[in-house]
C-alpha atoms as a PDB file:
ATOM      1  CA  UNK A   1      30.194  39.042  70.337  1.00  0.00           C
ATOM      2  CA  UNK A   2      30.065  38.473  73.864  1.00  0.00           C
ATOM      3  CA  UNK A   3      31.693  35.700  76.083  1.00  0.00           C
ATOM      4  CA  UNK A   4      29.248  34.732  78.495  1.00  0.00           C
ATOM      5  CA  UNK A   5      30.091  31.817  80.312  1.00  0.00           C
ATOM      6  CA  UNK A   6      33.403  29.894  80.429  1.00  0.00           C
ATOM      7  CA  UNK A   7      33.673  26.513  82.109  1.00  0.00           C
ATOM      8  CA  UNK A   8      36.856  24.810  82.660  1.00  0.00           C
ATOM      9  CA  UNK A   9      37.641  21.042  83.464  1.00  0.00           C
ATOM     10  CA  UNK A  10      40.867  20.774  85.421  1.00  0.00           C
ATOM     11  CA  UNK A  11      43.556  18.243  84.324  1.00  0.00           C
ATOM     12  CA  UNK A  12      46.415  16.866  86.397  1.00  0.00           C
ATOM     13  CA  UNK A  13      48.207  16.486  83.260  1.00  0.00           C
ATOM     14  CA  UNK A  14      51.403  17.974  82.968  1.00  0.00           C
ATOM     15  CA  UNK A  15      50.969  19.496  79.569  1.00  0.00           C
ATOM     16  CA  UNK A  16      47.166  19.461  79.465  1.00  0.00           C
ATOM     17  CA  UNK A  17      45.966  21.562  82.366  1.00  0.00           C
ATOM     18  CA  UNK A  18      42.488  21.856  81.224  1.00  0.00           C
ATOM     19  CA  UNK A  19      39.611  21.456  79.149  1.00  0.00           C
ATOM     20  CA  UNK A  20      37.457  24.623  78.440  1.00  0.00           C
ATOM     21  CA  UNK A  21      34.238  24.978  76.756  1.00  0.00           C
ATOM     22  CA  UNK A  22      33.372  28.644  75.858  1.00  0.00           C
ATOM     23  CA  UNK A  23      29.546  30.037  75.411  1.00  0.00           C
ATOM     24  CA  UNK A  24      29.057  32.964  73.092  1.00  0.00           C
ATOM     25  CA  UNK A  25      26.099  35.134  73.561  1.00  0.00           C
ATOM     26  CA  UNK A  26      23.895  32.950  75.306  1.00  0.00           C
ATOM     27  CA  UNK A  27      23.882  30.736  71.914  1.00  0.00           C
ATOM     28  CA  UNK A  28      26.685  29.591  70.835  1.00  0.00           C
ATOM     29  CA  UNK A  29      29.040  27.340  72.398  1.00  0.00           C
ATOM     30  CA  UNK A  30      32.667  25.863  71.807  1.00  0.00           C
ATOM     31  CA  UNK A  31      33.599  22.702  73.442  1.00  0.00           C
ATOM     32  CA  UNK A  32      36.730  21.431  73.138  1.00  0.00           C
ATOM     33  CA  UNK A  33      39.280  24.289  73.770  1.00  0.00           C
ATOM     34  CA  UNK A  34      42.570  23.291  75.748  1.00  0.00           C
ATOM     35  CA  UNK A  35      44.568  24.730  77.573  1.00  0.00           C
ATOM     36  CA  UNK A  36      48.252  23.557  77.048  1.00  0.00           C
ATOM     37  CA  UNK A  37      51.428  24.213  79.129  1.00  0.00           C
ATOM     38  CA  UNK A  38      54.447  24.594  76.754  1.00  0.00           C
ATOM     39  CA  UNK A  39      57.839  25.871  77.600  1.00  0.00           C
ATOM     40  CA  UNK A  40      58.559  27.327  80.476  1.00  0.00           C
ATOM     41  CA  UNK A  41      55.429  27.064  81.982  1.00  0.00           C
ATOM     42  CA  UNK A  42      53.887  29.302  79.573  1.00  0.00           C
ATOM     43  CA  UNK A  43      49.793  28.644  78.869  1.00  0.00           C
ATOM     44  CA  UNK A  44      48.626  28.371  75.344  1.00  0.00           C
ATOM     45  CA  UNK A  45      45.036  27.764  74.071  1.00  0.00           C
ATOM     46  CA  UNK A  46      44.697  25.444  71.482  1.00  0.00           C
ATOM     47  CA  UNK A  47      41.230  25.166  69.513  1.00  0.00           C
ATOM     48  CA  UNK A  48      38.843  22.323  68.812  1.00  0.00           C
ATOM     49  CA  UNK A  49      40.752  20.487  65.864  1.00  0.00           C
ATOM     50  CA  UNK A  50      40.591  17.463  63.847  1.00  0.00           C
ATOM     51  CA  UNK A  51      43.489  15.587  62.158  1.00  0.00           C
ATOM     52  CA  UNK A  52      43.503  15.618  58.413  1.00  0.00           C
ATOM     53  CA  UNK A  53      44.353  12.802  56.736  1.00  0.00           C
ATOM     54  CA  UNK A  54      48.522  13.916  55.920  1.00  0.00           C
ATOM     55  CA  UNK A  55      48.765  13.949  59.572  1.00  0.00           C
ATOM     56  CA  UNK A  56      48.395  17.190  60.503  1.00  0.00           C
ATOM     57  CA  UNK A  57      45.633  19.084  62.420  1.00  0.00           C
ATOM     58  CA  UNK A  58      42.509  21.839  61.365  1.00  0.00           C
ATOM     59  CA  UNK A  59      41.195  24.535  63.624  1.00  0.00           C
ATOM     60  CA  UNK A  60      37.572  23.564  63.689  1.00  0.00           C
ATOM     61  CA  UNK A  61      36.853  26.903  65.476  1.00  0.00           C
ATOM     62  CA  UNK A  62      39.258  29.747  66.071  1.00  0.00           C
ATOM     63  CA  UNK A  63      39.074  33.635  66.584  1.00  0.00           C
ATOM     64  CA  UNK A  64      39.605  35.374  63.196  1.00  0.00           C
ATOM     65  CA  UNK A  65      41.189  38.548  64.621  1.00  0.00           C
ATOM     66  CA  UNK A  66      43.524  39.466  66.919  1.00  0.00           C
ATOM     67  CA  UNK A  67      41.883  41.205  69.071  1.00  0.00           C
ATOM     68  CA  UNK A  68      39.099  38.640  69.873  1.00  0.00           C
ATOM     69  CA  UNK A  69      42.157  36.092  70.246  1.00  0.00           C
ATOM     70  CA  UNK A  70      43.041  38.334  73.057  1.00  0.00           C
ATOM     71  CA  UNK A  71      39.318  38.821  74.559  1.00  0.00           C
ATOM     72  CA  UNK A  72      39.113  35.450  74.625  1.00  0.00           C
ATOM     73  CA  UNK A  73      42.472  33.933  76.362  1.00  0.00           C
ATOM     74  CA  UNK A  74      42.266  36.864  78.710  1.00  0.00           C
ATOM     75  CA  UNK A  75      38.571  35.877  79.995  1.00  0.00           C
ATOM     76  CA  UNK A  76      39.795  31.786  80.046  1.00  0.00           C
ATOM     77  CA  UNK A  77      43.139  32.492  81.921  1.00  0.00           C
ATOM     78  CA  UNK A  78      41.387  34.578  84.065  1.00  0.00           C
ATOM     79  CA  UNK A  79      39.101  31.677  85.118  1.00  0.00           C
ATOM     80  CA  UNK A  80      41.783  29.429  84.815  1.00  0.00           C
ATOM     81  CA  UNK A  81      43.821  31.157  87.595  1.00  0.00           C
ATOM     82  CA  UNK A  82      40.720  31.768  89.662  1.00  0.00           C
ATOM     83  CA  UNK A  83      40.260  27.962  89.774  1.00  0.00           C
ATOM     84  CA  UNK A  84      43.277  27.475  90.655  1.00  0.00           C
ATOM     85  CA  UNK A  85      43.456  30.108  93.847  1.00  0.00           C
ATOM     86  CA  UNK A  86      39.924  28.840  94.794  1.00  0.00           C
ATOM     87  CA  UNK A  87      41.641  25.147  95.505  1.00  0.00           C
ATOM     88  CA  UNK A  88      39.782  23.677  93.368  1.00  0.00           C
ATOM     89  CA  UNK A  89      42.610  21.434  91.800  1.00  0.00           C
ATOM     90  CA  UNK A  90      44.236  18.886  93.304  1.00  0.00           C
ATOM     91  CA  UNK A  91      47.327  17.697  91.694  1.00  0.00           C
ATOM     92  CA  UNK A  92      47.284  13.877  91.069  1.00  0.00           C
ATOM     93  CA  UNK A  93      49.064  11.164  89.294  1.00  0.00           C
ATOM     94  CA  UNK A  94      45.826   9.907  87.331  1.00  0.00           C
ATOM     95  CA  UNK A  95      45.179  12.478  83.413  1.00  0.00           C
END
């Protein structure tokens, strides 16, 4: 399976710094992928999800190995940073 596009949304949020939505061999695509700040300044990805009805949250799409897991935050971080160099966010107070 091949990534072939990535498009990101920039967020001035503090903790959300972006949506992403994710195109998989030219037909299949993921919206709803975040990208989360969490301690430290450290960026997670956090998948599409949907709250269940205890409260807590299911993975409505997620990488099944490793590997891909890998592939796929290294190719979205990698855009993710490039945005960022390119000045193409401007911080602001407004999510």
């Amino acid at each position: 399976m091949t990534i072939t596009e990535v498009h990101i949304t920039l967020r001035s949020d503090p903790r959300l710094r972006a949506f992403v939505t994710v195109c998989f061999d030219e037909a299949f695509v993921v919206h709803g992928i975040k990208v989360i700040a969490v301690e430290e300044g450290r960026l997670i990805l956090a998948m599409p999800s949907r709250r269940r009805g205890n409260g807590s949250f299911q993975d409505l799409a997620h990488p099944i190995t490793p590997d891909f897991r890998k592939t796929l935050e290294d190719r979205v971080f990698d855009e993710y940073t490039r945005l960022l160099r390119a000045g193409q966010y401007r911080p602001s107070r407004e999510s």
